[in-house]
C-alpha atoms as a PDB file:
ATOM      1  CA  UNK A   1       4.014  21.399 -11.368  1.00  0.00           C
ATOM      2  CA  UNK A   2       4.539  17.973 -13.429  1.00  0.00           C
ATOM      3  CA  UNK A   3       6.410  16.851  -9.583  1.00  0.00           C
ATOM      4  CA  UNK A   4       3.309  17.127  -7.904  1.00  0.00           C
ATOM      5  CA  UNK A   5       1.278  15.192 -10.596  1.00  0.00           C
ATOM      6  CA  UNK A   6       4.217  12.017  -9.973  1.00  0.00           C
ATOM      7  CA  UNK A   7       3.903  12.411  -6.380  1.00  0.00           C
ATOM      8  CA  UNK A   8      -0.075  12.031  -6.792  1.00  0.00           C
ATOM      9  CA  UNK A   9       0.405   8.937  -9.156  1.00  0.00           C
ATOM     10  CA  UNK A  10       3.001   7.647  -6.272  1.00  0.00           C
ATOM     11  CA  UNK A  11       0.079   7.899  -3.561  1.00  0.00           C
ATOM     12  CA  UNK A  12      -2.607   6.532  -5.797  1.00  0.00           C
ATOM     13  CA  UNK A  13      -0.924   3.579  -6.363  1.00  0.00           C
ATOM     14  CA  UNK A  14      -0.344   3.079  -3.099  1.00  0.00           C
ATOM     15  CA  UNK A  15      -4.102   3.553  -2.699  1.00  0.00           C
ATOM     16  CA  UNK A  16      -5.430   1.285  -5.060  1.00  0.00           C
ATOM     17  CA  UNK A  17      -2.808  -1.289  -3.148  1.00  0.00           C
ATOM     18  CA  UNK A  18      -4.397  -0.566   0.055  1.00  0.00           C
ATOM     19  CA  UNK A  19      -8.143  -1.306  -1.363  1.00  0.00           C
ATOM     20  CA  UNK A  20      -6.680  -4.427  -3.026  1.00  0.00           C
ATOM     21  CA  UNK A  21      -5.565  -5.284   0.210  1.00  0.00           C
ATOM     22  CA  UNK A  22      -8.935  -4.703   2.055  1.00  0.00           C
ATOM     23  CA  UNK A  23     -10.625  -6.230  -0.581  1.00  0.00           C
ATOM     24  CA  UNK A  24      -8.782  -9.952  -0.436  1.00  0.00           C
ATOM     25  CA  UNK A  25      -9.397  -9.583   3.371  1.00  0.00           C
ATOM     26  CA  UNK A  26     -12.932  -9.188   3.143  1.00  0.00           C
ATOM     27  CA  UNK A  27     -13.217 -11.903   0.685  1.00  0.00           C
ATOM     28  CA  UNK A  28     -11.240 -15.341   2.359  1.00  0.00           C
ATOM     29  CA  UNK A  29     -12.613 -14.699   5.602  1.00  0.00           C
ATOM     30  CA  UNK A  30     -15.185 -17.649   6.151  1.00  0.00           C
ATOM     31  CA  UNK A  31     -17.542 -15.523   7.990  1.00  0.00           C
ATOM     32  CA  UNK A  32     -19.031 -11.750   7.333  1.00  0.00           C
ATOM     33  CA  UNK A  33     -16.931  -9.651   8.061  1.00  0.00           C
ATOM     34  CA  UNK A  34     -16.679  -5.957   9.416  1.00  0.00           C
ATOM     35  CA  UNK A  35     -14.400  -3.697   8.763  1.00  0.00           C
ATOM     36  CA  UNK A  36     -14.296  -0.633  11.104  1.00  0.00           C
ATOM     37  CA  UNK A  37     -13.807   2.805   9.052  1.00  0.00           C
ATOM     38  CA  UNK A  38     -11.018   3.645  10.952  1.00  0.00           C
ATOM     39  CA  UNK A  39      -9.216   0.714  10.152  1.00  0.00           C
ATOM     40  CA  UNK A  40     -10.011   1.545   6.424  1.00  0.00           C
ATOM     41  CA  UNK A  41      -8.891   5.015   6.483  1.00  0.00           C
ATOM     42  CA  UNK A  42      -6.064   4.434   8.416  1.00  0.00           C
ATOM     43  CA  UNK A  43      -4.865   1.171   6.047  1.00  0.00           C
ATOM     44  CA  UNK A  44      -5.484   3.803   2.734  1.00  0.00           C
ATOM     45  CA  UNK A  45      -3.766   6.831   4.256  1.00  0.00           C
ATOM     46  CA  UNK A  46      -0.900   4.557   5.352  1.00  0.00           C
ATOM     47  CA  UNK A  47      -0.344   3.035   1.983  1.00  0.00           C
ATOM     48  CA  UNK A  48      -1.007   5.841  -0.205  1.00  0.00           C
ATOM     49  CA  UNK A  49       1.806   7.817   1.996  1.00  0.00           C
ATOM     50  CA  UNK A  50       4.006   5.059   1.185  1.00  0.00           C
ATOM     51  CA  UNK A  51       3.397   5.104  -2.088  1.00  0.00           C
ATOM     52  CA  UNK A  52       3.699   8.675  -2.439  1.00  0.00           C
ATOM     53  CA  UNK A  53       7.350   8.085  -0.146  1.00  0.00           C
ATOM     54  CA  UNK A  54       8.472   5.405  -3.084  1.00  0.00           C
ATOM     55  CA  UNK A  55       7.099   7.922  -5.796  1.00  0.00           C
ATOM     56  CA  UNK A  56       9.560  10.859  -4.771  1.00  0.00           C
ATOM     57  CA  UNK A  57      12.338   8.469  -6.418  1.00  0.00           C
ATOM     58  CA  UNK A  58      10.976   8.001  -9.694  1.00  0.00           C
ATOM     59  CA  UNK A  59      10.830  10.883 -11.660  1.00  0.00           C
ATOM     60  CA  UNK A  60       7.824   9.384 -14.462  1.00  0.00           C
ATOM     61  CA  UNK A  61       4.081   9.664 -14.102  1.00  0.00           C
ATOM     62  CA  UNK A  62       3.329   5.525 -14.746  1.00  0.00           C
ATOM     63  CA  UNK A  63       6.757   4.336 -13.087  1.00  0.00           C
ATOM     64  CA  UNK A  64       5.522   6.312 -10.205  1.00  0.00           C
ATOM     65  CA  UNK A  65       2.004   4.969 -10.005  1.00  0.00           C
ATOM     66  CA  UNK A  66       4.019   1.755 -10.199  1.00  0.00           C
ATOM     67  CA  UNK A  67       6.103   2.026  -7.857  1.00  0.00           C
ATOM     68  CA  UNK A  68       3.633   3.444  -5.705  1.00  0.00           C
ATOM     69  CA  UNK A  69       1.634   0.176  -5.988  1.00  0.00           C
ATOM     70  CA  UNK A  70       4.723  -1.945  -5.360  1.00  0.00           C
ATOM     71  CA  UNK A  71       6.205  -0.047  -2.816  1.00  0.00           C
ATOM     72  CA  UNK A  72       3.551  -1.075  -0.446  1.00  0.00           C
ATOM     73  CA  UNK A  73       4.026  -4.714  -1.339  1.00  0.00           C
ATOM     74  CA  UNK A  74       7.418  -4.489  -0.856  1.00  0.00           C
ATOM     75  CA  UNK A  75       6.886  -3.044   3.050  1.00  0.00           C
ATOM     76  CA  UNK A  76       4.378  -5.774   3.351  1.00  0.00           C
ATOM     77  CA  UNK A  77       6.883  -8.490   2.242  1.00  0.00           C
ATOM     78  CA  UNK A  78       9.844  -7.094   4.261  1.00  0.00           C
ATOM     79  CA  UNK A  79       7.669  -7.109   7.377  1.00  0.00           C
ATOM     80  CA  UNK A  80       6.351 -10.729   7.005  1.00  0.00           C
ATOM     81  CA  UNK A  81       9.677 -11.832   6.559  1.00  0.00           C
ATOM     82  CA  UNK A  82      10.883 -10.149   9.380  1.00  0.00           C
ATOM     83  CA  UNK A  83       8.068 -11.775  11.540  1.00  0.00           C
ATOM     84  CA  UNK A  84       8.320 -15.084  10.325  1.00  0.00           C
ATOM     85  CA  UNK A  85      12.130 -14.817  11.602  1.00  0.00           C
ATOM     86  CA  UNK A  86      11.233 -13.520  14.916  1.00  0.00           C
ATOM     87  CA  UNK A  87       8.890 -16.673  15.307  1.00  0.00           C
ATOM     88  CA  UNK A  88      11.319 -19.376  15.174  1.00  0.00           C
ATOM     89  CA  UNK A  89      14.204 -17.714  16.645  1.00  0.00           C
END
């Protein structure tokens, strides 16, 4: 029972990444901005599966939250770097 509790801390961090993420969006854009709901659930499901992905490897309750959160970041990172290499090659 205690697994299930880290694999909910693992997707809630990934979560509260996901709203941090819509939240910066919606606050440097210049303009008003919409945000479609789809797009929102989509963006939260997403990242609180990764985060609940980077939680099965942790096997504590605030490491997973953690790493739920950073998990995300880490994706995010990887794939921006991978872009930015595609671009000038």
């Amino acid at each position: 029972m205690e697994m299930i509790f880290v694999f909910l801390a693992g997707f809630l961090g990934g979560i509260i990444r996901g709203l941090i993420g819509i939240a910066k969006k919606v606050r440097s854009s210049q303009k008003k901005t919409k945000i479609r709901k789809d797009y929102i659930i989509l963006t939260l499901l997403t990242s609180g599966g990764l985060g609940l992905l980077v939680g099965l490897f942790v096997d504590d309750l605030k490491l997973a939250l953690l790493a739920g959160y950073a998990g995300t970041d880490f994706i995010e990172s990887i794939f921006k770097i991978k872009m930015r290499k595609e671009k000038w090659d």
